[in-house]
Protein backbone atom coordinates (compact mmCIF):
# COMPACT_ATOMS: atom_id res chain seq x y z
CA UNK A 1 -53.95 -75.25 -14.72
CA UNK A 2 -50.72 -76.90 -13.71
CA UNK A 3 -50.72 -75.89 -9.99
CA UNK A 4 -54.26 -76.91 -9.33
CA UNK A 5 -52.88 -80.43 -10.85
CA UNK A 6 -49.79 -80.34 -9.26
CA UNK A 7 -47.98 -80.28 -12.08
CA UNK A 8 -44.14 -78.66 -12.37
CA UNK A 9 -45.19 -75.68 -14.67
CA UNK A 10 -41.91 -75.54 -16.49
CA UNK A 11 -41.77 -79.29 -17.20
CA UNK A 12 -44.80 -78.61 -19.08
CA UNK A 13 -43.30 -75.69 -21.14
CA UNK A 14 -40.52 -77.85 -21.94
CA UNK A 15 -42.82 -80.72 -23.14
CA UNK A 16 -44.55 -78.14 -25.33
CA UNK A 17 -41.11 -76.57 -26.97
CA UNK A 18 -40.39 -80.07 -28.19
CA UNK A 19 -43.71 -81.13 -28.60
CA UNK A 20 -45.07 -78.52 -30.45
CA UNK A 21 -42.43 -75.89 -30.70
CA UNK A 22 -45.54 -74.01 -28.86
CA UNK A 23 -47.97 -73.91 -32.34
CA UNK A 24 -51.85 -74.70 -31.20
CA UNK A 25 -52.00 -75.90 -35.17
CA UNK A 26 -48.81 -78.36 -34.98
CA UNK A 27 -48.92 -81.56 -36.89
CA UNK A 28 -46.41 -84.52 -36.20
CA UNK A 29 -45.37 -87.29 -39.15
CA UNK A 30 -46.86 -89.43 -36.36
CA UNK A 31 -50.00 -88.56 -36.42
CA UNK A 32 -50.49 -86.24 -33.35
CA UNK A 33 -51.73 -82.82 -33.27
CA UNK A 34 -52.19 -79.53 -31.60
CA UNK A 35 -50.21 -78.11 -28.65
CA UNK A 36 -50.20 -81.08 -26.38
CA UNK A 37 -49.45 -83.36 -29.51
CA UNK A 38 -52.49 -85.48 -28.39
CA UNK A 39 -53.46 -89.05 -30.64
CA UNK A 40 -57.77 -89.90 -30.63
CA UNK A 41 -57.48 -91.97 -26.96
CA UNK A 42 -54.97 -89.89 -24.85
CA UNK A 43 -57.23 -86.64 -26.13
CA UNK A 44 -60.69 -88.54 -24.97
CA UNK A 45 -59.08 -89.68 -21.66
CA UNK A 46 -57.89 -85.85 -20.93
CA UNK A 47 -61.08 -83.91 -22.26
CA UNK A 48 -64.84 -84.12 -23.01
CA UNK A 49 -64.12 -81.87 -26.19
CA UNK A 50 -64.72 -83.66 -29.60
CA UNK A 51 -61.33 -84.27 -31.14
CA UNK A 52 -61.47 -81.17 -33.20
CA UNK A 53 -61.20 -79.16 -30.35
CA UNK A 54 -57.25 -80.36 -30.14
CA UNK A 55 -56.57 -77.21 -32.02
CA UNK A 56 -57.95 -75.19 -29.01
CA UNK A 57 -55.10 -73.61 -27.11
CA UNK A 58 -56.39 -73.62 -24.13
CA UNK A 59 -58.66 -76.85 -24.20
CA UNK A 60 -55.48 -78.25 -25.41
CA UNK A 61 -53.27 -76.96 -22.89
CA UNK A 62 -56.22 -77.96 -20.07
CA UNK A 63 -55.94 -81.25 -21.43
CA UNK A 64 -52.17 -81.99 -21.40
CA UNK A 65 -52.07 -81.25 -17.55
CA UNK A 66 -55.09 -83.36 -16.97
CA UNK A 67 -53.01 -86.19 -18.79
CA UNK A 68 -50.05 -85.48 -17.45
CA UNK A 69 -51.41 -85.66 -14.04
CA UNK A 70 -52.69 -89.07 -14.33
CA UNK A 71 -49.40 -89.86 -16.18
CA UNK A 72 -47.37 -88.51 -12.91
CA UNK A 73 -49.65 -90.62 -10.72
CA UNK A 74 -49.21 -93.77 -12.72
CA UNK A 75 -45.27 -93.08 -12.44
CA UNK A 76 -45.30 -92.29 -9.01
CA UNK A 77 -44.22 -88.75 -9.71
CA UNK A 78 -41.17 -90.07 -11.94
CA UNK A 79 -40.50 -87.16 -14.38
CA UNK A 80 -38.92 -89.57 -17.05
CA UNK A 81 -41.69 -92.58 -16.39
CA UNK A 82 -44.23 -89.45 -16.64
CA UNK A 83 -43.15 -88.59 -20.46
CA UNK A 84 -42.48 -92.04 -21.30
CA UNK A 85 -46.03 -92.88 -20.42
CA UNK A 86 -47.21 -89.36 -22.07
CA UNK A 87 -45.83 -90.25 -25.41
CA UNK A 88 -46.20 -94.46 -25.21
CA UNK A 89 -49.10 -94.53 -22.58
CA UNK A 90 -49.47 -95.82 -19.23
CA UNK A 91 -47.65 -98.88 -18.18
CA UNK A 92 -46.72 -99.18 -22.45
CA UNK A 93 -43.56 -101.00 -23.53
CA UNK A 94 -41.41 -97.81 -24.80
CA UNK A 95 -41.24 -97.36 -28.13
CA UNK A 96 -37.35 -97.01 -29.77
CA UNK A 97 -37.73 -93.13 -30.34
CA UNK A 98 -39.31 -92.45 -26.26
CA UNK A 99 -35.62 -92.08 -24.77
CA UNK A 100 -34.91 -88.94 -27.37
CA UNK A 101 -38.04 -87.65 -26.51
CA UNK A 102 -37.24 -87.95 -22.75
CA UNK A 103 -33.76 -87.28 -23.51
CA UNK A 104 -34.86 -83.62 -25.25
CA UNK A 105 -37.40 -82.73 -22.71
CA UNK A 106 -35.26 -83.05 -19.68
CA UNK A 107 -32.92 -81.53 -21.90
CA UNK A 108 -34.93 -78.47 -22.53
CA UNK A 109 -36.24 -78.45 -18.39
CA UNK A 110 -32.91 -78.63 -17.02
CA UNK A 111 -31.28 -76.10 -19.69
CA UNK A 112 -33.75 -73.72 -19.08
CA UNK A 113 -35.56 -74.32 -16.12
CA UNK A 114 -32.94 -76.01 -12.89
């Protein structure tokens, strides 16, 4: 999925370990859900599934590159613009908790993954 989107592969993986610590099933206190922790909107922008499918691995997974493709394009390939608009949405005012959640991603990418 990610290389036909042009997507860094192991920024997604990263995004996932915090995200979801990798469970299909995962629940946040915010309110999102499945792997890609998608909300209602971001998960009808990035797939024609019926928000039950969110628990799908791999419509989930399908999903999250197809959003954060559009969320690379809107950021001009920025990694950190990318994940702030993942989690706030595009062109959003960030929310107080976004730089942790950039913060741990990058965290996890470079760690892991430079």
């Amino acid at each position: 999925y990610c290389q036909s989107a042009n997507i860094d592969t192991n920024l997604l993986i990263a995004q996932s370990q915090h995200g979801s610590t990798f469970n299909a099933f995962a629940k946040s206190p915010t309110g999102y859900l499945g792997w890609g922790q998608f909300g209602q909107a971001a998960w009808s922008e990035s797939s024609s599934k019926p928000y039950s499918e969110v628990f799908s691995i791999l419509e989930s997974i399908s999903a999250q590159v197809r959003y954060m493709h559009k969320m690379f394009q809107a950021a001009n390939g920025d990694y950190a613009r990318a994940l702030s608009n993942y989690v706030d949405g595009p062109n959003a005012k960030s929310r107080p908790q976004t730089p942790a959640y950039i913060s741990s991603i990058m965290g996890i990418y470079n760690s892991y993954f430079k």
